[in-house]
Protein backbone atom coordinates (compact mmCIF):
# COMPACT_ATOMS: atom_id res chain seq x y z
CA UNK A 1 113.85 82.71 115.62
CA UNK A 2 111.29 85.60 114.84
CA UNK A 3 112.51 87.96 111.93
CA UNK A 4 112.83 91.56 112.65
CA UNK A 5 110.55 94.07 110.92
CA UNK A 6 111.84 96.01 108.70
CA UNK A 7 112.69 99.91 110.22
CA UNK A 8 111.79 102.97 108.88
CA UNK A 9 114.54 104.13 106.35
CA UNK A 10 115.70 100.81 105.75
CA UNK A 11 116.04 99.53 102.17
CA UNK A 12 113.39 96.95 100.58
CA UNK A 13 114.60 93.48 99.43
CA UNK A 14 113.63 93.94 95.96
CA UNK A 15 114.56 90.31 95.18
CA UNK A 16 111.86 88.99 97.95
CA UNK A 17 109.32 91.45 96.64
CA UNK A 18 109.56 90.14 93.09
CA UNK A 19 109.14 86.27 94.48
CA UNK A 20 106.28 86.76 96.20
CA UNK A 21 104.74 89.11 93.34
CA UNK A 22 105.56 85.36 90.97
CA UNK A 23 104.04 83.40 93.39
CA UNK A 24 100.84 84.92 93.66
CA UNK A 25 100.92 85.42 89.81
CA UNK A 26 101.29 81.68 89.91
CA UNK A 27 98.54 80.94 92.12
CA UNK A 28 96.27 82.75 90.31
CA UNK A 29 96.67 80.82 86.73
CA UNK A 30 96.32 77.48 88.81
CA UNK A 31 92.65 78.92 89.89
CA UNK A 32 92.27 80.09 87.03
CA UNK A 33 92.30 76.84 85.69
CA UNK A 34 89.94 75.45 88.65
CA UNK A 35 86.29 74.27 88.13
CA UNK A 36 84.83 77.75 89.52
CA UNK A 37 87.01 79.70 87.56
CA UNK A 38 86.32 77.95 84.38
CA UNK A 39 82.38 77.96 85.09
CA UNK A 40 82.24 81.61 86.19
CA UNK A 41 83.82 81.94 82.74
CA UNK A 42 81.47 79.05 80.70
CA UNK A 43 77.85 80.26 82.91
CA UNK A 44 76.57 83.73 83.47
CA UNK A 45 76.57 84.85 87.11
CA UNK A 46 73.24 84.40 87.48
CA UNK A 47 71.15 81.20 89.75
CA UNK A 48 70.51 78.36 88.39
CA UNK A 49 67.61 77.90 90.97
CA UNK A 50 66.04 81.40 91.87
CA UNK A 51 67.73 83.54 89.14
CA UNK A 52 69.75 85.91 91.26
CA UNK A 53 72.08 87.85 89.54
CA UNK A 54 75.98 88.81 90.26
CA UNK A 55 78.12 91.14 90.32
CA UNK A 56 81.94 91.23 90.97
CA UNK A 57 81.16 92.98 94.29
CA UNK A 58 78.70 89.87 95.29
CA UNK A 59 80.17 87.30 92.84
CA UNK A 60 81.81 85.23 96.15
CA UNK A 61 78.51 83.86 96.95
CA UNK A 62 78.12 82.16 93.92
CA UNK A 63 79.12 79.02 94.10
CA UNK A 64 80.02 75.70 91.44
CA UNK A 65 77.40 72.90 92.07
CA UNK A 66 78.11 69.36 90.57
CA UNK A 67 74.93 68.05 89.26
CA UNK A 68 76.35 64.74 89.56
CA UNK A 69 77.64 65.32 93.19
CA UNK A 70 81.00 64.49 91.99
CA UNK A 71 83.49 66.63 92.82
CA UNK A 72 85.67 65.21 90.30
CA UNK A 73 83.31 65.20 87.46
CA UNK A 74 85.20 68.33 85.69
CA UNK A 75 84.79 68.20 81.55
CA UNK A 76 85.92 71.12 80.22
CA UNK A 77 82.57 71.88 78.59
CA UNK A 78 80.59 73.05 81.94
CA UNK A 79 78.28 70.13 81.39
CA UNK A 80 78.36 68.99 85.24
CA UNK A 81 78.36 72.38 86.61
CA UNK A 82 75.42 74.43 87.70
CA UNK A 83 76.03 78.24 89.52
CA UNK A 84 74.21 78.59 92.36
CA UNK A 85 73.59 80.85 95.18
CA UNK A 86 74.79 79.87 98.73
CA UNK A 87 71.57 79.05 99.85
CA UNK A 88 70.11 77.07 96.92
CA UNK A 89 73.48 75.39 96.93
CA UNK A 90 73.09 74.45 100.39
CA UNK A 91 69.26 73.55 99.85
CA UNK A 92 70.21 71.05 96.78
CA UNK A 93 73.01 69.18 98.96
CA UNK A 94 70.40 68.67 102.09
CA UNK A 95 67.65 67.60 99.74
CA UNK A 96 70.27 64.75 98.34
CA UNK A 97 71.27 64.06 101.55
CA UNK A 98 67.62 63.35 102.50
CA UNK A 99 67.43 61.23 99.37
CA UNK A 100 70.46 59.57 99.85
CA UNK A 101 68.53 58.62 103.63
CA UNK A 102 65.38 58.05 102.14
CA UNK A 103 63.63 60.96 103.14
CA UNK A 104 64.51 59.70 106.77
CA UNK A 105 66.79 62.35 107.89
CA UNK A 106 69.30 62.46 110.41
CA UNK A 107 68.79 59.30 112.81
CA UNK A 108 65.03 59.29 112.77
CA UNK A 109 63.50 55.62 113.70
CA UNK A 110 60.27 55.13 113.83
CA UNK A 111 58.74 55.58 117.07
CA UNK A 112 56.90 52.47 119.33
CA UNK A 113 53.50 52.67 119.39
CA UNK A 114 51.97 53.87 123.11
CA UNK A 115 50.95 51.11 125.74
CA UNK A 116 49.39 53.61 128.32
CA UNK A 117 45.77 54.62 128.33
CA UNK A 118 45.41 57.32 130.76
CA UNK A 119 41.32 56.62 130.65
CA UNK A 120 41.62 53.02 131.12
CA UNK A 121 39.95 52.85 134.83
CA UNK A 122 37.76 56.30 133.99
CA UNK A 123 34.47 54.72 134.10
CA UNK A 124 35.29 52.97 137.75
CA UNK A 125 36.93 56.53 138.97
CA UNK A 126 33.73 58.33 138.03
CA UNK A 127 31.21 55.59 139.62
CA UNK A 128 33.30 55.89 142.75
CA UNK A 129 31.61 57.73 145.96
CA UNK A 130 33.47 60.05 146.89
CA UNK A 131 31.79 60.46 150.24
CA UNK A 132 29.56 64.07 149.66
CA UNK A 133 26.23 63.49 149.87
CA UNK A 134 23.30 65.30 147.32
């Protein structure tokens, strides 16, 4: 069953207000205490990689890299984390997936060498007469 909105003139349920405002108090201490919050504390919003700096306004595309690639490699220290922008972020994780694949990539195999020679019978074609006459 679909609650009614609330109408104009009608009272607010300060109780319900107050729950949500603890909830999202409580949410934010357990982020607080995740691995981006703690390195965004730890590092200075600035690239590991290309040395772009952040601000609060841009500070969402800075991300947490694990230099391990360990997601749950978390000391407290910082010691496994590296900031880095989206796109060196990105470009670290493809260059260890290409390692991972030995520089192979995504499904390449190595292709068969050819078996047709298009100028195999060239020589006869050219010695042919081809019926003109000089």
């Amino acid at each position: 069953m679909a609650k009614q909105p609330r109408r104009p003139g009608q009272s607010i349920d300060s109780g319900k207000l107050d729950r949500i405002v603890a909830e999202g108090r409580r949410n934010a201490e357990q982020r607080q205490q995740g691995y981006r919050e703690q390195s965004l504390k730890i590092h200075p919003w600035v690239c590991g990689r290309c040395g772009r700096e952040f601000t609060r306004a841009n500070l969402h595309e800075l991300t947490v890299h694990h230099k391990d690639h360990n997601h749950d490699n978390n000391p407290p220290d910082g010691s496994n984390w590296e900031n880095l922008c989206l796109y060196c972020h990105d470009n670290e994780h493809q260059r260890y997936e290409e390692h991972v694949r030995g520089h192979e990539g995504l499904g390449k195999k190595e292709a068969a060498p050819a078996t047709h020679n298009p100028f195999a019978d060239l020589k006869a074609m050219l010695g042919k007469d081809d019926g003109k006459e000089d």
